[in-house]
Each structure stands twice: as structure tokens, then as C-alpha cells.
Protein backbone atom coordinates (compact mmCIF):
# COMPACT_ATOMS: atom_id res chain seq x y z
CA UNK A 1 6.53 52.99 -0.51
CA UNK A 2 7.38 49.39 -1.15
CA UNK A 3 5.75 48.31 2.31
CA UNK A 4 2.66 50.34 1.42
CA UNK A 5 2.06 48.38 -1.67
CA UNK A 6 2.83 45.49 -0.30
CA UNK A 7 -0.15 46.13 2.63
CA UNK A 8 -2.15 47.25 0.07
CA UNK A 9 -2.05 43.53 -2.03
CA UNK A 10 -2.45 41.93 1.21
CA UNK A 11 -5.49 43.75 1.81
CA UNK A 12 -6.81 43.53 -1.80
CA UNK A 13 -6.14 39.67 -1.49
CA UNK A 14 -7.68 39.53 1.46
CA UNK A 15 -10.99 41.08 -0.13
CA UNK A 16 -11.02 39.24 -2.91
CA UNK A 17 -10.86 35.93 -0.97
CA UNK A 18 -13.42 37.17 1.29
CA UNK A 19 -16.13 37.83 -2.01
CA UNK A 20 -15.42 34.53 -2.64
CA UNK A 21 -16.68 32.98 0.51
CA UNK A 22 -19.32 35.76 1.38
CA UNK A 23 -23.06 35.25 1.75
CA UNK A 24 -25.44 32.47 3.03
CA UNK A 25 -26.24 29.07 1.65
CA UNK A 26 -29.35 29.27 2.95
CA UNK A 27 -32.44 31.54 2.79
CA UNK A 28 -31.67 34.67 4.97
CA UNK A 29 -34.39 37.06 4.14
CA UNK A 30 -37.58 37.39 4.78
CA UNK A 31 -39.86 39.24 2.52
CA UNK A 32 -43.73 39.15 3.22
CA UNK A 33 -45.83 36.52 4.49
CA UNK A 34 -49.48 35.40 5.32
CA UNK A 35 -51.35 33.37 7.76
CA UNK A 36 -52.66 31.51 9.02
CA UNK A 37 -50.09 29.91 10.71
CA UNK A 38 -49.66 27.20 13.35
CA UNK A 39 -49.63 27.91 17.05
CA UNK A 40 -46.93 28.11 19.08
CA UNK A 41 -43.82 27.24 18.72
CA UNK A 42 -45.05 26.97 15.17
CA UNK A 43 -45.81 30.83 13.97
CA UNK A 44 -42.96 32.49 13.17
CA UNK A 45 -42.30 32.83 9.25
CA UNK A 46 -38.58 33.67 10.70
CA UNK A 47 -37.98 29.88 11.30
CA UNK A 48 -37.55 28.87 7.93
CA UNK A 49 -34.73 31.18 7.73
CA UNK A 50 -31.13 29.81 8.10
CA UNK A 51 -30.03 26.24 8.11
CA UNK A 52 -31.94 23.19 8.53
CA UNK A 53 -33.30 21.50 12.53
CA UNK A 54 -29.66 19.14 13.69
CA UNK A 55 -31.45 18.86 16.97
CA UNK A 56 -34.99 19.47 18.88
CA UNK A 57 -35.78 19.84 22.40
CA UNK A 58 -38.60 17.17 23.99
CA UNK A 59 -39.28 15.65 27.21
CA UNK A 60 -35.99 17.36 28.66
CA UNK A 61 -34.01 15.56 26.17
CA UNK A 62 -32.28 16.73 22.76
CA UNK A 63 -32.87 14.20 19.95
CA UNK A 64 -31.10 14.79 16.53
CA UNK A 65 -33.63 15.09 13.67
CA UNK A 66 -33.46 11.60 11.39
CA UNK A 67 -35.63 10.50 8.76
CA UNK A 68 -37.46 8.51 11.49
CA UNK A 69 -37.68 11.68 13.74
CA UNK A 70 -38.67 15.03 12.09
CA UNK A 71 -37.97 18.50 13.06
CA UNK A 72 -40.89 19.96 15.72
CA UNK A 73 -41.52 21.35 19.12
CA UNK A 74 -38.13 23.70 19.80
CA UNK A 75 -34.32 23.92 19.56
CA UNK A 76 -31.88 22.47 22.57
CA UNK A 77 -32.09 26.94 22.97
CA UNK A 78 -35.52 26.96 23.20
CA UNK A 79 -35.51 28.55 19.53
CA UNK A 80 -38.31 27.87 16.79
CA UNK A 81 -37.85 24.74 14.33
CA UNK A 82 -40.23 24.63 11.51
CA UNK A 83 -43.22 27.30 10.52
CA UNK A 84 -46.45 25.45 9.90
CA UNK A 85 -48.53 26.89 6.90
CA UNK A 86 -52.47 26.82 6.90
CA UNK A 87 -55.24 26.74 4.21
CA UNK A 88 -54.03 29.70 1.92
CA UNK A 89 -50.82 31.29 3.94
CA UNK A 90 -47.93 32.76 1.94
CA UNK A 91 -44.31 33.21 3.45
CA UNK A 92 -41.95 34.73 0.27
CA UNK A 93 -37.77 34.54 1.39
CA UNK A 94 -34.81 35.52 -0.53
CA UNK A 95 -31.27 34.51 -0.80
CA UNK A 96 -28.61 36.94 -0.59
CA UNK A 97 -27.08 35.97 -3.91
CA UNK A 98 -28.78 34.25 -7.40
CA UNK A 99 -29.41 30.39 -7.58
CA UNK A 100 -28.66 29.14 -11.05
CA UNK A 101 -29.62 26.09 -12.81
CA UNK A 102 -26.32 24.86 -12.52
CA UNK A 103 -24.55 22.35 -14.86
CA UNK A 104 -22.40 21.06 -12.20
CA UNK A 105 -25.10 20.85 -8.93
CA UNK A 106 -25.07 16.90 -7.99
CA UNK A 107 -27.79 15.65 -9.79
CA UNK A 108 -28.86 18.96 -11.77
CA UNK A 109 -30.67 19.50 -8.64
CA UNK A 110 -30.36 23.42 -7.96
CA UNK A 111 -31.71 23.94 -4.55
CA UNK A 112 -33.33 21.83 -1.51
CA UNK A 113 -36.42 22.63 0.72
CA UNK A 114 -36.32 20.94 4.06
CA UNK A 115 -39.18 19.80 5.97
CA UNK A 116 -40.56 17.88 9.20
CA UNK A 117 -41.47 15.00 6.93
CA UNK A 118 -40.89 11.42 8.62
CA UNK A 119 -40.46 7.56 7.55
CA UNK A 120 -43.02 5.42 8.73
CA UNK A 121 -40.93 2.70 10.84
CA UNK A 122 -42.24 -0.67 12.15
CA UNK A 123 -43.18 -0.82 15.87
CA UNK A 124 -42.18 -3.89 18.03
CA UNK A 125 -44.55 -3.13 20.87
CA UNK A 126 -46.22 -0.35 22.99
CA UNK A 127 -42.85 0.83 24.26
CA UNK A 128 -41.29 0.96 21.19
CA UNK A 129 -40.33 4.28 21.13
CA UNK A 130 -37.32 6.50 20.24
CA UNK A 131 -35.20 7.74 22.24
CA UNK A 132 -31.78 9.76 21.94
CA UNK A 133 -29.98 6.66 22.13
CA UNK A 134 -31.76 4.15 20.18
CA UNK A 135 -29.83 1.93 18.51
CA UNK A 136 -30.56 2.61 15.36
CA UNK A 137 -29.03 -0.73 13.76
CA UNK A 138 -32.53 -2.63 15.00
CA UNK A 139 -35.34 0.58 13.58
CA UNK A 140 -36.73 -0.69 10.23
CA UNK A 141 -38.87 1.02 7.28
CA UNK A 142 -42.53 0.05 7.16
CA UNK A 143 -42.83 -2.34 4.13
CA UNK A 144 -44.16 -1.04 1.74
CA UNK A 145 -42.52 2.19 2.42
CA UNK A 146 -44.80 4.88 3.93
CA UNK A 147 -43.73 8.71 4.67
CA UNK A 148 -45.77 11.10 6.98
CA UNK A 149 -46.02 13.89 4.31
CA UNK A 150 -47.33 17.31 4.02
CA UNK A 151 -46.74 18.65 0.75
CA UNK A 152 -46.25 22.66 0.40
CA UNK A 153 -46.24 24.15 -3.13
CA UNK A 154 -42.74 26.24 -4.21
CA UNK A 155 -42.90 28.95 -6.73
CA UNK A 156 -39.85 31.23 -8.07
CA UNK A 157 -39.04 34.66 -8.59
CA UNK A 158 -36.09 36.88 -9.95
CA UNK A 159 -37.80 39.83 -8.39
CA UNK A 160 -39.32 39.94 -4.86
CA UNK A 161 -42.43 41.24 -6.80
CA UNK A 162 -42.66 38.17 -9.33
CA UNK A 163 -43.31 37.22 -11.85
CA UNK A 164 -43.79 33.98 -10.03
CA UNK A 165 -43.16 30.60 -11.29
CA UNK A 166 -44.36 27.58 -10.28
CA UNK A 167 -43.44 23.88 -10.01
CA UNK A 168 -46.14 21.87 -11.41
CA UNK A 169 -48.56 19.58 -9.58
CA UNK A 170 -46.50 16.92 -8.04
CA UNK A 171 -43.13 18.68 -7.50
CA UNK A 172 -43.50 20.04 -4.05
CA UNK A 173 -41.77 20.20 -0.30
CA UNK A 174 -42.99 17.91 2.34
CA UNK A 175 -42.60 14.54 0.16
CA UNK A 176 -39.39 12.70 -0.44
CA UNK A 177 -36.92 12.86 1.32
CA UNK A 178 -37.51 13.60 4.95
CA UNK A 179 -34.28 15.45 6.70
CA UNK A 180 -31.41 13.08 7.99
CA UNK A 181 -28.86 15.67 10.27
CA UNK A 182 -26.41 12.84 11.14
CA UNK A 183 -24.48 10.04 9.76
CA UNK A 184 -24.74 6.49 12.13
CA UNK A 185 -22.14 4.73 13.40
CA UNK A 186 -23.41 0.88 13.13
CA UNK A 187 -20.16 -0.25 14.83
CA UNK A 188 -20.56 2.13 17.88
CA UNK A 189 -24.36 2.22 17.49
CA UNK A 190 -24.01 6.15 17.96
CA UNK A 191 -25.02 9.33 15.86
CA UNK A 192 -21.86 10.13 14.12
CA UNK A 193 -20.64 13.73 11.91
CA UNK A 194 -23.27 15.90 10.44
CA UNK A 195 -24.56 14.60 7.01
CA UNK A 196 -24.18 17.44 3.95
CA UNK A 197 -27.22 19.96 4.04
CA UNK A 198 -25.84 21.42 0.85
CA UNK A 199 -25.50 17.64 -1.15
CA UNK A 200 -29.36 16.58 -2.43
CA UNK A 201 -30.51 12.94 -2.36
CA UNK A 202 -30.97 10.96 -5.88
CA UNK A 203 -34.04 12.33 -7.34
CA UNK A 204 -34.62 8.96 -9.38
CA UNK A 205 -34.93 7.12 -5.69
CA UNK A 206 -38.50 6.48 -5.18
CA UNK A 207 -41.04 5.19 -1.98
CA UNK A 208 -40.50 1.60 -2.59
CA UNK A 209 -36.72 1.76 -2.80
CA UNK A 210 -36.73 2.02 1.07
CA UNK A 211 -39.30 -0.13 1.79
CA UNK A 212 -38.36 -2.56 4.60
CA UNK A 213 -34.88 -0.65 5.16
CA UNK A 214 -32.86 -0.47 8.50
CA UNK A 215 -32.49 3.14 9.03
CA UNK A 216 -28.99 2.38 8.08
CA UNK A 217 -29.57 0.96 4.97
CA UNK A 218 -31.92 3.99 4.14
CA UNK A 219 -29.08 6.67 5.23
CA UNK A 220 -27.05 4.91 2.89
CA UNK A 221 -29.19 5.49 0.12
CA UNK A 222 -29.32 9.16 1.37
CA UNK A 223 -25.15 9.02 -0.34
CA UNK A 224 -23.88 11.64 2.24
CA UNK A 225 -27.05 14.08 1.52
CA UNK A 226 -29.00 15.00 4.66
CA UNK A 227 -32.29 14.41 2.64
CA UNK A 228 -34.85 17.44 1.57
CA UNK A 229 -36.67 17.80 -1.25
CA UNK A 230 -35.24 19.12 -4.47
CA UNK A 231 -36.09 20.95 -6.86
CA UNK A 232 -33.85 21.81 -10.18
CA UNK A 233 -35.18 24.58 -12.38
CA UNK A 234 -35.47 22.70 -15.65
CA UNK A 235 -38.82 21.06 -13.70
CA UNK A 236 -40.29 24.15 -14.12
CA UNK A 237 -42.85 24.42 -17.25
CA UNK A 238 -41.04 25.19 -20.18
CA UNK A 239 -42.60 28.26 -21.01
CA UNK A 240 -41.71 29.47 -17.65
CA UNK A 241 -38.06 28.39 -17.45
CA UNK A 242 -37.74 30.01 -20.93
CA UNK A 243 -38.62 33.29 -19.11
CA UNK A 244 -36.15 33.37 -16.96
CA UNK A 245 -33.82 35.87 -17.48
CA UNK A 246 -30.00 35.00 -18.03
CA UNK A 247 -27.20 35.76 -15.90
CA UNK A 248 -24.71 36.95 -18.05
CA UNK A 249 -21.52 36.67 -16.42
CA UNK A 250 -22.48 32.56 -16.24
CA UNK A 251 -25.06 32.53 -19.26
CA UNK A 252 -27.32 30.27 -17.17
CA UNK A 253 -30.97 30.81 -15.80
CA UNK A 254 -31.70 31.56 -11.90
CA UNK A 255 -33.27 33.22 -9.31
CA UNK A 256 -33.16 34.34 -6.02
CA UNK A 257 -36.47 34.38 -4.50
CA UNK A 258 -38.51 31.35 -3.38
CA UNK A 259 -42.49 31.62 -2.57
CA UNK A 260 -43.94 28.77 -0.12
CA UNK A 261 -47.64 28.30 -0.01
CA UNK A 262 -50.17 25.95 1.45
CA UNK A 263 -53.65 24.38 0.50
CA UNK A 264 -53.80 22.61 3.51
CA UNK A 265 -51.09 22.49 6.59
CA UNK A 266 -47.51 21.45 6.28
CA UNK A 267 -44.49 22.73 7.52
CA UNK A 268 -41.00 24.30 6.43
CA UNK A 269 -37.43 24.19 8.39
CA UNK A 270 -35.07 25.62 5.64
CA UNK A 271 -34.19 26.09 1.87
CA UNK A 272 -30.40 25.70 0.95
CA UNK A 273 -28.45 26.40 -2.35
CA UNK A 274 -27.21 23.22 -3.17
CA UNK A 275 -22.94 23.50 -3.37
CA UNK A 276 -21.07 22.84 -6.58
CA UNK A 277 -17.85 23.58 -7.91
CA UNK A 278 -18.07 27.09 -9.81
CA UNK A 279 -20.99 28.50 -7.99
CA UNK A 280 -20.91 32.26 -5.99
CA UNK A 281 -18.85 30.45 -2.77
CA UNK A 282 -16.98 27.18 -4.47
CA UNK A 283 -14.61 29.18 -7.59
CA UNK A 284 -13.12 26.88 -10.11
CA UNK A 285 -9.90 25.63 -9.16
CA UNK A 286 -7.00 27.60 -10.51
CA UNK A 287 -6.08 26.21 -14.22
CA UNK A 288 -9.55 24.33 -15.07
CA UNK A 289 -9.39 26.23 -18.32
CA UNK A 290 -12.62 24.18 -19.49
CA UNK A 291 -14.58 24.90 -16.05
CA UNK A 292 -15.12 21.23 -15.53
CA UNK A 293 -14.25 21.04 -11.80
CA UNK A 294 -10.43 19.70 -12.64
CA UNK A 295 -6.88 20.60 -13.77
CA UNK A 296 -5.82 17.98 -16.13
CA UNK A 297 -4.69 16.69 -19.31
CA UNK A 298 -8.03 18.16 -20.66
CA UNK A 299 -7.15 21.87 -19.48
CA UNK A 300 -3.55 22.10 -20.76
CA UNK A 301 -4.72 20.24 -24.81
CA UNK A 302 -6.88 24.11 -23.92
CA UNK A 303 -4.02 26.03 -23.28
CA UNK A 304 -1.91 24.50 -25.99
CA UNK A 305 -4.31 24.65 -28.85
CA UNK A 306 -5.11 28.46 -27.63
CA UNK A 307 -2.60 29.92 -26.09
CA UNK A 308 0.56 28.12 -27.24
CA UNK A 309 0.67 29.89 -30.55
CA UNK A 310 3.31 32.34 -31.74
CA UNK A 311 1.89 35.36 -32.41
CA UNK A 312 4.97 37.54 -32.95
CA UNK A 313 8.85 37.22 -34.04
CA UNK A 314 8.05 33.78 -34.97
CA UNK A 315 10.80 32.99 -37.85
CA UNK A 316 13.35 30.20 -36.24
């Protein structure tokens, strides 16, 4: 009997931990779409399922995707890389669990949408041109700064059905800041481990902060991120954020469906749920009574102004 209950707590434990850590950070359903789309390898509305573009296929040679070098033609596998929108096409995805506007996301910002976007660099001649191994250390930022942008409008939706909300003019995908897969080595003058897809850039960097940057320089700026455009809820018009229902359980706004549309042509790798501590995969650490990310001092002035109290049998 004792062994039986003790399989049972294993088992319990083990399901418990595995909530924790279940689902996607990234968009992993796709719910209607619209053409016109691009042609081939650009057409399928499946591509901007899953995670971002590390690595693309050209010329029999796999470069990794840098803010100098944008996501297009096909995977290393042969698979598709980004899904390019025409004049009036529609591609709606979900997530597989709610987005909120999150007090503790990295700079408020609540989720990313990843692109093909590029930095303008400066050319040194009619050869200059990238190659897997380019040394990155000598490729500089056009000054002033200048991006090769395609900007696709973002609406969303609690429902797969809408209401759908919109980000105003201005706040869109395809801008700031162009995808950056790796981190670079300027000692070894090599690509180095695989920059956070999850982390967003600085939202208050602007153009002309990179203008005239090595592509060092302007990964540095990047803090870790691996660029994409994001997007926090509280952007939204107010009168739309207010009508967002709230979750409940966290008492914050959210959603869980995200609309992508085009007035023009511009294309779309990914969209990720930006990670913070407290969110559906990333649980508070045991003993952060105050559900600020750490156990300290902070937690147990909590537990001893609450808790510490006799309650019962108190006479000494």
C-alpha cells in the first residue's frame, strides 16, 4: 500500500511538473488565411508557425540569419522560411495558451513578431558580399541608419472569431528590429550560441542609434535579444485594451490569437511569447511570497507580518 502511494506522488509530481513546462512559445496553430500570397517557397501560411529562421539555404551554402542577412529562400532541409503577404491577404494563428500583458515581460513588451527585415550595411566594392564566413568585425551600418522594411499590420483576438483589435498606425511587424539568430565571437571572428528568441530588443532604441555601427556594436545593442518587433498590449487604443477581458487566476489582460494582414507585400517568419518569470512555462520560484521574481528579505517581512501571528493558545 505504502509503495502504491508512493508511485502514485511520483506520478502526480511528475504531472504537475510537466503542466508547468507544457505548450509552445511560439504560434502553433493555424486558423484561416487569405491570399494572395508570394510564390514559391513563399506560399505557405504554415511557415509562420513555430520558431523563428537560425539558418537559410542559398547557393549550396547555409548562412545564419543576422540583422545584415534576413530570413528567405529555404531551410538547410529544404523547408519554408517566411510567408509573404500581398495587397489584402489575411493569415489568423493561435497560441496554445493566453499571452498576458505581463508586469514582469523585459520591457513590458508582451510578445515579438519576427520578420525578413534587414540593415542596410556599407559596401566596399562589387565583391563585397556576404558570405557564411564573413568576418563580421569589418561589416558596418549605413550612416544614417537605413532598414529594408516591409511593414505588416497585427491585430488581436481572445476568440478565433474576434473581436479584433488593432495596433494603431505605426506599430507594426517588418520595422525595427530585423532578426539576429546568433551571438559573434569578435575574438574568433565566428558565429557563436544562439541569441534569445524569447528576450525583445529595447523598444526606446531607434534608426539612428545604429547608424554607422559594426554589426558587433549593433548586436550589442540587441542586449542578448535576437531582434523582432514587439508589441506590448498597453499600445493598443485604450478603448480597446479596456475590452479585453481579464484572466482571473492572474487579474491581467491577454489574448491568444494574433491576425497578420497586408496593404502591400511583406513577409512573416514567427511570433513568440516573450519569457518572464511567472508566466504559463517560467512559475515563481518557491517562497517569492510577493511574486516579484525573488526570495528575499522582502518575502519573509510577508510571511512575518502575515503568517507569523498567533492565532490560538497564545497566553505565555
Amino acid at each position: 500500500m505504502r509503495k502504491m502511494t508512493l508511485t502514485f506522488c511520483i506520478v502526480a509530481l511528475w504531472v504537475f511538473l510537466s503542466g508547468l513546462s507544457a505548450g509552445s512559445d511560439f504560434a502553433d496553430t493555424l486558423i484561416s488565411y487569405s491570399g494572395p500570397f508570394g510564390s514559391y517557397p513563399y506560399d505557405q501560411p504554415g511557415a509562420v508557425l513555430g520558431p523563428p529562421t537560425p539558418y537559410v539555404r542559398d547557393t549550396g551554402k547555409n548562412f545564419p540569419v543576422s540583422l545584415v542577412y534576413g530570413a528567405w529562400n529555404v531551410t538547410p532541409e529544404g523547408g519554408r522560411t517566411v510567408l509573404t503577404l500581398g495587397f489584402g491577404s489575411e493569415v489568423i494563428v493561435g497560441f496554445n495558451h493566453i499571452i498576458a500583458d505581463d508586469i514582469n515581460n523585459p520591457h513590458g513588451i508582451d510578445f515579438i513578431v519576427f520578420s525578413n527585415t534587414f540593415f542596410e550595411r556599407q559596401w566596399s566594392g562589387a565583391n563585397d558580399y556576404l558570405t557564411p564566413t564573413t568576418d563580421m568585425n569589418s561589416v558596418y551600418l549605413t550612416h544614417p541608419a537605413s532598414i529594408n522594411d516591409e511593414w505588416v499590420t497585427v491585430s488581436v483576438a481572445q476568440d478565433p472569431n474576434g473581436p479584433w483589435f488593432t495596433f494603431p498606425e505605426g506599430i507594426v511587424a517588418g520595422g525595427l528590429f530585423p532578426t539576429q539568430a546568433f551571438a559573434w565571437d569578435s575574438v574568433s571572428r565566428q558565429w557563436g550560441k544562439p541569441l534569445d528568441f524569447l528576450r525583445p530588443v529595447d523598444p526606446t532604441l531607434t534608426l539612428a542609434d545604429f547608424a554607422g555601427l559594426s554589426v558587433p556594436e549593433a548586436i550589442a545593442l540587441y542586449d542578448g535579444s535576437a531582434g523582432g518587433a514587439g508589441f506590448d498590449l498597453q499600445w493598443l487604443d485604450p478603448n480597446d485594451y479596456d475590452a479585453l477581458r481579464i484572466d482571473p487566476e492572474t487579474g491581467r489582460r491577454w489574448f491568444k490569437y494574433v491576425k497578420l494582414t497586408s496593404d502591400e507585400w511583406g513577409e512573416v517568419d514567427a511570433i513568440a511569447d516573450v519569457a518572464a518569470c511567472g508566466d504559463y512555462k517560467h512559475p515563481f520560484p518557491p517562497g517569492d511570497i510577493d511574486r516579484d521574481c525573488r526570495v528575499d528579505l522582502a518575502d519573509f517581512a510577508v510571511l512575518a507580518e502575515n503568517w507569523m501571528t498567533c492565532t490560538w493558545n497564545c497566553d505565555p
